[in-house]
PDB file of N, CA and C in Angstrom:
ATOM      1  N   UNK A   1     -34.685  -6.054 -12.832  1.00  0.00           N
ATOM      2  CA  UNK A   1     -33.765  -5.259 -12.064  1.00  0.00           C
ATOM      3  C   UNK A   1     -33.698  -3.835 -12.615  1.00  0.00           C
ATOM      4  N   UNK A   2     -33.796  -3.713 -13.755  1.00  0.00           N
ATOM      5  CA  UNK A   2     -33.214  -2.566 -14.161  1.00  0.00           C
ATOM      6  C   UNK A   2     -34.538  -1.853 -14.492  1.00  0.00           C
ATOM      7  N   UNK A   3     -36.122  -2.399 -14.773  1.00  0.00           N
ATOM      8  CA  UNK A   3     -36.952  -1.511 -14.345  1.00  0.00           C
ATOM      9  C   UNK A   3     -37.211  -1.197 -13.333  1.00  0.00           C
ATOM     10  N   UNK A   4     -37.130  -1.595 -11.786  1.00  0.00           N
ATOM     11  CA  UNK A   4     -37.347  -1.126 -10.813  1.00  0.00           C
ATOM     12  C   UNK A   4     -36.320   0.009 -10.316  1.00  0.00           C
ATOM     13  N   UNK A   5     -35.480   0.392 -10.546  1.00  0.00           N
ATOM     14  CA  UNK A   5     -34.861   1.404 -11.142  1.00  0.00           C
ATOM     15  C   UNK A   5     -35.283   2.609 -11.996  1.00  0.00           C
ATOM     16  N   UNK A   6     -36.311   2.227 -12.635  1.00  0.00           N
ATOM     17  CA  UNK A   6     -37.280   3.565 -13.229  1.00  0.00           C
ATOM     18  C   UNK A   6     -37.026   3.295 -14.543  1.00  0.00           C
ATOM     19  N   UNK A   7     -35.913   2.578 -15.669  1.00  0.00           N
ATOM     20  CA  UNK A   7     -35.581   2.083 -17.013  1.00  0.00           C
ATOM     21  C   UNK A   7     -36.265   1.655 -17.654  1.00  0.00           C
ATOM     22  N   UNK A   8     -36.464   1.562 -18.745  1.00  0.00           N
ATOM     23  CA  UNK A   8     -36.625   0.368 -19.832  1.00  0.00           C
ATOM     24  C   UNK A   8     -35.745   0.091 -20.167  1.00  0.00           C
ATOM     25  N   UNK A   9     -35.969  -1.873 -19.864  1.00  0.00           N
ATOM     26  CA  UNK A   9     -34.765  -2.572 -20.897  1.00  0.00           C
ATOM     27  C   UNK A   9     -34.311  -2.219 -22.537  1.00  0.00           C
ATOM     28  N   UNK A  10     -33.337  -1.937 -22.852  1.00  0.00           N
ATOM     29  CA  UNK A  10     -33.218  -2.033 -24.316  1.00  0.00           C
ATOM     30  C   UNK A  10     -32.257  -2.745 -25.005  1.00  0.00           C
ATOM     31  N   UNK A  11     -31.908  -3.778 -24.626  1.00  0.00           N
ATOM     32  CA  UNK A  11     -30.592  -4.793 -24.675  1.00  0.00           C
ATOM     33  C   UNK A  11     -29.982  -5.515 -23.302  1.00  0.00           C
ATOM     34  N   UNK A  12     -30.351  -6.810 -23.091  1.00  0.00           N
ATOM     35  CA  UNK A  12     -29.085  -7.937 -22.402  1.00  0.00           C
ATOM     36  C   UNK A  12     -28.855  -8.498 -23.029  1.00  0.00           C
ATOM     37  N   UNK A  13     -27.460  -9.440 -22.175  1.00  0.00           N
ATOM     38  CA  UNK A  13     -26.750 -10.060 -23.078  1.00  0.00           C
ATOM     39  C   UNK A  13     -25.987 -10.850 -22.055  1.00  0.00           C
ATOM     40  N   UNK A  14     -25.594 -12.554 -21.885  1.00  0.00           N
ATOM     41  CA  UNK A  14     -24.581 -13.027 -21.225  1.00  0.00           C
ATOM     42  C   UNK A  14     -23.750 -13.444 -21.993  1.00  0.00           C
ATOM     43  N   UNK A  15     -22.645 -13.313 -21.447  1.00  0.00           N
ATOM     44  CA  UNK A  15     -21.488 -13.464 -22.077  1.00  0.00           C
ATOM     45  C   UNK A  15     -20.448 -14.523 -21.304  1.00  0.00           C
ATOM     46  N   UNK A  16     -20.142 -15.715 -21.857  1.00  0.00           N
ATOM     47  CA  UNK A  16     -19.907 -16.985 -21.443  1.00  0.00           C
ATOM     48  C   UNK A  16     -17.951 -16.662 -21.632  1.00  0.00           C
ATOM     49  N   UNK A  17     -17.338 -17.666 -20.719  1.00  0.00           N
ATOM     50  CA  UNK A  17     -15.748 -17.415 -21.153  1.00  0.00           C
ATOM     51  C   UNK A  17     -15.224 -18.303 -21.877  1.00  0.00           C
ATOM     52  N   UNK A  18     -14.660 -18.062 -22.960  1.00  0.00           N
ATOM     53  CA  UNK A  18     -14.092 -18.359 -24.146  1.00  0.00           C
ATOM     54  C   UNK A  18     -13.147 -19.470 -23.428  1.00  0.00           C
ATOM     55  N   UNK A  19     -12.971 -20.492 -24.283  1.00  0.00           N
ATOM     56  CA  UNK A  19     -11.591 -21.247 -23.735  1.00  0.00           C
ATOM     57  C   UNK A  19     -10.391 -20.453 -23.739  1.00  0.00           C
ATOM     58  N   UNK A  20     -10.359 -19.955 -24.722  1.00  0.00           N
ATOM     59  CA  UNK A  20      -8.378 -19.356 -24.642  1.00  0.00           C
ATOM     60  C   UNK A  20      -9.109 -18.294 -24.024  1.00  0.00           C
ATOM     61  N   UNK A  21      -9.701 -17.684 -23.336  1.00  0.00           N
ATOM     62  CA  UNK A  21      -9.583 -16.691 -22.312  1.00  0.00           C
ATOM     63  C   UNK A  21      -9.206 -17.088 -20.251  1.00  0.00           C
ATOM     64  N   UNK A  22      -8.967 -18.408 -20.318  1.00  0.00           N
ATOM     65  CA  UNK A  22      -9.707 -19.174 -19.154  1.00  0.00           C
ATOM     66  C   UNK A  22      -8.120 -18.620 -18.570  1.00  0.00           C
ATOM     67  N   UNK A  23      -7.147 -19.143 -19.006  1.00  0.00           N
ATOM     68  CA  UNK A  23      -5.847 -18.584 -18.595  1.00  0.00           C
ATOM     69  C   UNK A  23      -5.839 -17.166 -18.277  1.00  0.00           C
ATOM     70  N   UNK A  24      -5.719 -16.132 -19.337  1.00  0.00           N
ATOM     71  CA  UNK A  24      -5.950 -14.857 -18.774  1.00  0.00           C
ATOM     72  C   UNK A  24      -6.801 -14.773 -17.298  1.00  0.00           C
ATOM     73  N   UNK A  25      -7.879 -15.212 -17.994  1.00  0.00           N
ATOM     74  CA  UNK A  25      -8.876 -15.225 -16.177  1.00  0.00           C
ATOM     75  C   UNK A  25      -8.323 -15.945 -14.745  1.00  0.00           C
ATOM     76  N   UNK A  26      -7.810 -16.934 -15.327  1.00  0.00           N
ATOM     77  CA  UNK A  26      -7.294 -17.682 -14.159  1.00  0.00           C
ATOM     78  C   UNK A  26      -5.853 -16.669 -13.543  1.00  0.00           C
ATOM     79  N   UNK A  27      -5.439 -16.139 -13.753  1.00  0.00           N
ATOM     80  CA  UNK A  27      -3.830 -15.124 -13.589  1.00  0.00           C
ATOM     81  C   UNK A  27      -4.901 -13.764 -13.263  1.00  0.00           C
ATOM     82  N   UNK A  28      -5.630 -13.471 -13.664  1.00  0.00           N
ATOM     83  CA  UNK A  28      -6.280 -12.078 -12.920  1.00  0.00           C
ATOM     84  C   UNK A  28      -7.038 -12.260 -11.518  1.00  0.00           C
ATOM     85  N   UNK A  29      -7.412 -13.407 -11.421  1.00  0.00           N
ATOM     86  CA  UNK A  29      -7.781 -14.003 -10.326  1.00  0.00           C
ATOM     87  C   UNK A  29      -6.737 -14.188  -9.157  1.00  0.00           C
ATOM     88  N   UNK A  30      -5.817 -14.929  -9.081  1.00  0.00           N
ATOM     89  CA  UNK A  30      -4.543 -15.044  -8.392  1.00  0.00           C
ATOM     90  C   UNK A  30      -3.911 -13.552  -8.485  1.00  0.00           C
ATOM     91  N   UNK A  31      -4.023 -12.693  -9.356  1.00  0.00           N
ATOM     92  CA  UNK A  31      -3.595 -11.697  -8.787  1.00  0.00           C
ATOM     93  C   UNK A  31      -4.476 -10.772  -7.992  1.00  0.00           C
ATOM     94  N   UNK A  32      -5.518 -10.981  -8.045  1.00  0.00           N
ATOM     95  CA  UNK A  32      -6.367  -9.908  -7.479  1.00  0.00           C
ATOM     96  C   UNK A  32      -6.427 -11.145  -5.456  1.00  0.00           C
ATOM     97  N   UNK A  33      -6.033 -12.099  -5.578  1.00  0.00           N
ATOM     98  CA  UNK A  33      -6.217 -12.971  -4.266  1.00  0.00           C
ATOM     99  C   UNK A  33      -5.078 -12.428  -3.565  1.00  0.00           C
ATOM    100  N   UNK A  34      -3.894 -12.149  -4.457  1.00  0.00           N
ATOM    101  CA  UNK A  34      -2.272 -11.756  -4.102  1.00  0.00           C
ATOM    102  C   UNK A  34      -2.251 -10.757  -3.591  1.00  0.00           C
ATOM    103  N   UNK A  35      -3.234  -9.550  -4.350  1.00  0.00           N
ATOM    104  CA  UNK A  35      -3.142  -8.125  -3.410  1.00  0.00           C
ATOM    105  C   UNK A  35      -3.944  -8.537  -2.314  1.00  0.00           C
ATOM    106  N   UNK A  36      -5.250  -8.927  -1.935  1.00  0.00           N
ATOM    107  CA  UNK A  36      -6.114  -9.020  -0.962  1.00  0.00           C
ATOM    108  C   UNK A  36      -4.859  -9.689  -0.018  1.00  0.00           C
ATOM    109  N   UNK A  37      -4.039 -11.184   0.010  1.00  0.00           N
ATOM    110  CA  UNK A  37      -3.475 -11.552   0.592  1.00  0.00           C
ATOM    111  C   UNK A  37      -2.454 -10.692   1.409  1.00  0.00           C
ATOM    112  N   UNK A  38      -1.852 -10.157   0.595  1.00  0.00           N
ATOM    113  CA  UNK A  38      -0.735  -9.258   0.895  1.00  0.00           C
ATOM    114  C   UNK A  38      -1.810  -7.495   1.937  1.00  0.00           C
ATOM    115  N   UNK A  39      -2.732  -7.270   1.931  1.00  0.00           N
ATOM    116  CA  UNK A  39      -3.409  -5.964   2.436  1.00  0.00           C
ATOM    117  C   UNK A  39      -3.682  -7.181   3.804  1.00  0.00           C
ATOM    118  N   UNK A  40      -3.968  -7.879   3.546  1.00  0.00           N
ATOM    119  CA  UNK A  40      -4.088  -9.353   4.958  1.00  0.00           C
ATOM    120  C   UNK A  40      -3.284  -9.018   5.677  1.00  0.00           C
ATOM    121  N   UNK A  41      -1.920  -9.507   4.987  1.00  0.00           N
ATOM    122  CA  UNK A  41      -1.072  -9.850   6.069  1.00  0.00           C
ATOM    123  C   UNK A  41      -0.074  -8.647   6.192  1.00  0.00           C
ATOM    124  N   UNK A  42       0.079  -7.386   5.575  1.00  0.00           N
ATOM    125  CA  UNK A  42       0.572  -6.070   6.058  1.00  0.00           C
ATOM    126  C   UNK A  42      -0.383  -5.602   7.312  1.00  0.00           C
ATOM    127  N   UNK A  43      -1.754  -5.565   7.267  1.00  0.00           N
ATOM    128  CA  UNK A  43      -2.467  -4.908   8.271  1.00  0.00           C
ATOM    129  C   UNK A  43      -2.344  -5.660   9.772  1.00  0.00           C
ATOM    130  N   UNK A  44      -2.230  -6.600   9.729  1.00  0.00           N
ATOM    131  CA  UNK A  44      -2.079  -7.372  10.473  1.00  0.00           C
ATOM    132  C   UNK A  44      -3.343  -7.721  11.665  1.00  0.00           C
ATOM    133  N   UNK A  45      -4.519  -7.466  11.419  1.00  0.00           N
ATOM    134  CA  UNK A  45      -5.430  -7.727  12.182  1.00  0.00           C
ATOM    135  C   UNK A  45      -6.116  -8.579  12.303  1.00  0.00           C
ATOM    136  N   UNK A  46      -5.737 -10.113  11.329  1.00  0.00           N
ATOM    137  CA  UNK A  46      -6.680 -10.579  11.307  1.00  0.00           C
ATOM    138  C   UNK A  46      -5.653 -12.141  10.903  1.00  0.00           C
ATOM    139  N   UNK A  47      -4.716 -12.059  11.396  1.00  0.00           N
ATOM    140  CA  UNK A  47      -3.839 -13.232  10.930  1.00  0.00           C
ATOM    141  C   UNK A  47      -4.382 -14.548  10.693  1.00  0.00           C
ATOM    142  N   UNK A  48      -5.340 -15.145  11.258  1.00  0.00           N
ATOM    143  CA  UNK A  48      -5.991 -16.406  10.601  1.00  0.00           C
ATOM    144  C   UNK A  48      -6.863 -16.447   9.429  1.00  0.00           C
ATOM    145  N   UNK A  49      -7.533 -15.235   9.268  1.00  0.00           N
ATOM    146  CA  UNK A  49      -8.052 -14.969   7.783  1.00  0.00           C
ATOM    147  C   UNK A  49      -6.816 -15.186   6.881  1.00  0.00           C
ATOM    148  N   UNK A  50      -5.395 -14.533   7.156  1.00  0.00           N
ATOM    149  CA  UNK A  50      -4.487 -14.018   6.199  1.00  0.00           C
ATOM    150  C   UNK A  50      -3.736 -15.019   5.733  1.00  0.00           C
ATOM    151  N   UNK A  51      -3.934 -16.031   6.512  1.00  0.00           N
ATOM    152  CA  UNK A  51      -3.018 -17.374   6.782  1.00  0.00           C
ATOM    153  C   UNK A  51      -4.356 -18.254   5.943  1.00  0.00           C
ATOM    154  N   UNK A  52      -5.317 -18.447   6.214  1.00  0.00           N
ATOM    155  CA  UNK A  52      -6.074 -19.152   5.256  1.00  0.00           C
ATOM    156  C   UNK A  52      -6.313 -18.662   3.948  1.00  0.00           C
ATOM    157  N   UNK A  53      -5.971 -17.707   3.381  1.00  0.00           N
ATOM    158  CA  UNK A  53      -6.466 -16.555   2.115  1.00  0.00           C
ATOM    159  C   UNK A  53      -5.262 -17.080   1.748  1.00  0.00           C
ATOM    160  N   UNK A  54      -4.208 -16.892   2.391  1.00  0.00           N
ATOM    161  CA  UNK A  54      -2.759 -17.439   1.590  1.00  0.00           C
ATOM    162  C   UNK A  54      -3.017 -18.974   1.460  1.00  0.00           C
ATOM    163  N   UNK A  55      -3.734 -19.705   1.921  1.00  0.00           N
ATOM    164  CA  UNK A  55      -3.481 -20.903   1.457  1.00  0.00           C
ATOM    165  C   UNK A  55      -4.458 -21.430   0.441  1.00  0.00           C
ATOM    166  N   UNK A  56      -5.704 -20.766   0.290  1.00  0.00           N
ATOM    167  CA  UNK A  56      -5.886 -20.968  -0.804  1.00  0.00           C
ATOM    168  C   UNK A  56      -6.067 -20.569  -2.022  1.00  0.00           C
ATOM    169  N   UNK A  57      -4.943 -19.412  -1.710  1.00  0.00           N
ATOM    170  CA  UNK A  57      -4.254 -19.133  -3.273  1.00  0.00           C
ATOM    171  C   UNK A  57      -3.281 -19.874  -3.722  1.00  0.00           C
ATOM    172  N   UNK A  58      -2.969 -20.575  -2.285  1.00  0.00           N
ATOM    173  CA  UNK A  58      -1.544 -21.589  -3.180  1.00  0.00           C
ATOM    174  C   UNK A  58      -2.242 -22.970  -4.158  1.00  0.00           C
ATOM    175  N   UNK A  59      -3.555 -23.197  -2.388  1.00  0.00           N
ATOM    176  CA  UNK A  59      -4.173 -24.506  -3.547  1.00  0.00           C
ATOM    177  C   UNK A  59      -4.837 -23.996  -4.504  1.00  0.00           C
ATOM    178  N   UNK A  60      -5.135 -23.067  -4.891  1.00  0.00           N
ATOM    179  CA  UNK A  60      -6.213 -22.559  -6.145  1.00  0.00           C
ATOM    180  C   UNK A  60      -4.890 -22.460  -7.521  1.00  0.00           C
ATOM    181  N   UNK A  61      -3.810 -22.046  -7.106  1.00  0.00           N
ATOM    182  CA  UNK A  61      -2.329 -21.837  -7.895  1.00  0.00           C
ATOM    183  C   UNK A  61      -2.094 -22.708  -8.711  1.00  0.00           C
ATOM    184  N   UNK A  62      -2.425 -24.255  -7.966  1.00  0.00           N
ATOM    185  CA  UNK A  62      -1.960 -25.429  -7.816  1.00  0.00           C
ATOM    186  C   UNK A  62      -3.066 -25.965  -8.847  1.00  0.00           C
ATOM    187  N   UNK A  63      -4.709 -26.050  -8.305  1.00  0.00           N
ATOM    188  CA  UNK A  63      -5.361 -26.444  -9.633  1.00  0.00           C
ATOM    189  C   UNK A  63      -5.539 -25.545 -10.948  1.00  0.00           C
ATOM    190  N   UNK A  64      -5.069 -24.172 -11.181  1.00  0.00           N
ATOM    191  CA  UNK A  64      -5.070 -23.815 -12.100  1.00  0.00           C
ATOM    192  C   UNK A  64      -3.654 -24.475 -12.986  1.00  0.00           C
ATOM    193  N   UNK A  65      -2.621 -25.089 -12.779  1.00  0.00           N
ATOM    194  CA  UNK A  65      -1.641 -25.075 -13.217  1.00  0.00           C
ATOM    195  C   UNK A  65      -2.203 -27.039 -13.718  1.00  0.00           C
ATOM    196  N   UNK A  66      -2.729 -27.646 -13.020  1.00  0.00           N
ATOM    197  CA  UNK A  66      -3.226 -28.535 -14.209  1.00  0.00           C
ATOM    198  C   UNK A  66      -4.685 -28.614 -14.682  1.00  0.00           C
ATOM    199  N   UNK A  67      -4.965 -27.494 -14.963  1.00  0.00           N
ATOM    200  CA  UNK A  67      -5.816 -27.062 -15.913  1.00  0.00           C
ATOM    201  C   UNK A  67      -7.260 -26.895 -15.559  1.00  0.00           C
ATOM    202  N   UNK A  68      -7.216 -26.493 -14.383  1.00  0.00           N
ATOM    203  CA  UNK A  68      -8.891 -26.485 -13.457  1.00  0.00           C
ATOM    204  C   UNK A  68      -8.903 -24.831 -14.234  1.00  0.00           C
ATOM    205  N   UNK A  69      -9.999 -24.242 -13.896  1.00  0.00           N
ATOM    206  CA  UNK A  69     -10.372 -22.895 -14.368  1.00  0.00           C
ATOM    207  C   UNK A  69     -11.838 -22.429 -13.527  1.00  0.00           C
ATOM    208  N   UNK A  70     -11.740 -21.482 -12.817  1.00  0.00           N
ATOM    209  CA  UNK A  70     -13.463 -21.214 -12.728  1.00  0.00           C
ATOM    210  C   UNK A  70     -14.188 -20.074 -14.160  1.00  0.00           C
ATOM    211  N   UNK A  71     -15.367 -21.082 -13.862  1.00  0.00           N
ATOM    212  CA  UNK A  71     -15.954 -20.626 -14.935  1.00  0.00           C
ATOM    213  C   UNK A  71     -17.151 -19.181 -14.405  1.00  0.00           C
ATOM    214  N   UNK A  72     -16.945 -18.485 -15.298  1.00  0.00           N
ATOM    215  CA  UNK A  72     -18.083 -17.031 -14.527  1.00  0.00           C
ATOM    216  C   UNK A  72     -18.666 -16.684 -16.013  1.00  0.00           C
ATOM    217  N   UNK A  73     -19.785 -15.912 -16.028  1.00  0.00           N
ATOM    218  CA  UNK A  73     -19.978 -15.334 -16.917  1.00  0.00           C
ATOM    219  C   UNK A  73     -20.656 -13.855 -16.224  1.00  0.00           C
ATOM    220  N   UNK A  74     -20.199 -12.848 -17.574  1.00  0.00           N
ATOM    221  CA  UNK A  74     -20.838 -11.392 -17.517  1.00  0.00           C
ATOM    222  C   UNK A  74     -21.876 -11.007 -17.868  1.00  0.00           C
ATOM    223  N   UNK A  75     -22.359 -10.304 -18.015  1.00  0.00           N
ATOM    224  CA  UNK A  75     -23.686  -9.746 -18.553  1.00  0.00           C
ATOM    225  C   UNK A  75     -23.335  -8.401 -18.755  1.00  0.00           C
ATOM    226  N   UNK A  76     -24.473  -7.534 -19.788  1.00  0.00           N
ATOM    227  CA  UNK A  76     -24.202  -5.903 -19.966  1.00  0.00           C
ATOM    228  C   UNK A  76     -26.148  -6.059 -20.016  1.00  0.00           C
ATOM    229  N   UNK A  77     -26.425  -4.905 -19.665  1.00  0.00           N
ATOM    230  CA  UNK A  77     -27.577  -4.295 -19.463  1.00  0.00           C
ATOM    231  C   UNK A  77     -27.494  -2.765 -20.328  1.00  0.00           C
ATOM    232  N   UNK A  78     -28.140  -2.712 -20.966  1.00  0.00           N
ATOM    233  CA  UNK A  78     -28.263  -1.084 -21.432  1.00  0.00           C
ATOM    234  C   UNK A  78     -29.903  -0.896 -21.310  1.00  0.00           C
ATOM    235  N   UNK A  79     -30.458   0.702 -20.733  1.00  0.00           N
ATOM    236  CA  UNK A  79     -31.595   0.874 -20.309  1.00  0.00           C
ATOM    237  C   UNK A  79     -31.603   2.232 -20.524  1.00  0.00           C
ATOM    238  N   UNK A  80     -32.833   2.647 -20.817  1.00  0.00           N
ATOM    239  CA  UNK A  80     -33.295   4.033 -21.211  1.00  0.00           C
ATOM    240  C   UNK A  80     -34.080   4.437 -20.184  1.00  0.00           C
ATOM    241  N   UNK A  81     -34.109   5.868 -19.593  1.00  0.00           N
ATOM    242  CA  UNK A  81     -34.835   6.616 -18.747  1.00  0.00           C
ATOM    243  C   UNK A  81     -36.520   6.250 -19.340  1.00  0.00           C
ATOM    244  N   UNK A  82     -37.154   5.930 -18.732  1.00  0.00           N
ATOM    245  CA  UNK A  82     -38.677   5.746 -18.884  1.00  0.00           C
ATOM    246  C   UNK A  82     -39.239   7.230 -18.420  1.00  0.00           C
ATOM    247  N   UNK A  83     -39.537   7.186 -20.583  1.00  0.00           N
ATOM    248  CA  UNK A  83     -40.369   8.841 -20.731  1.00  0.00           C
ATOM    249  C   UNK A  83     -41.947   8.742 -19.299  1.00  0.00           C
ATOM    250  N   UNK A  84     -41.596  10.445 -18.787  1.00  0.00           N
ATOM    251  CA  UNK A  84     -42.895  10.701 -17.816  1.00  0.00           C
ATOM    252  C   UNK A  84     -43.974  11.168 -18.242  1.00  0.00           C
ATOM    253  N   UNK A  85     -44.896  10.190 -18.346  1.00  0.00           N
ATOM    254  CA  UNK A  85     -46.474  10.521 -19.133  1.00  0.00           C
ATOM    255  C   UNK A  85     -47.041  10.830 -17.964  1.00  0.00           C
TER     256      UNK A  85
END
């Protein structure tokens, strides 16, 4: 990816989520569903999206609270301009 871009790789890295981070993640998640929910159902154009988005933040609410979590991981890429010979 990042040579077709014109780079050289010079470091990746994935980065897996920690158990005691799963909470934090799980609450940034529900909040970031809460604003989308709420821009839903202020705009008002689309009320069956807004009405299903709200419901499954309640059921997603619901398995985070006995202890479900989604799991994601990150990555970082660092890349250097590829010198022009």
């Amino acid at each position: 990816m990042i040579q077709s871009a014109g780079f050289e790789p010079v470091a990746y890295q994935r980065l897996g989520l920690k158990p005691s981070q799963r909470a934090l993640w799980n609450h940034c998640i529900l909040m970031g569903m809460e604003e989308l929910c709420l821009t839903l159902e202020t705009s008002g154009t689309n009320t069956p999206q807004a009405l299903a988005m709200r419901q499954s933040l309640e059921q997603l609410s619901d398995e985070f609270e006995i202890g479900a979590s989604i799991d994601v991981q990150w990555f970082y890429m660092v890349g250097r301009r590829a010198p022009n010979i």
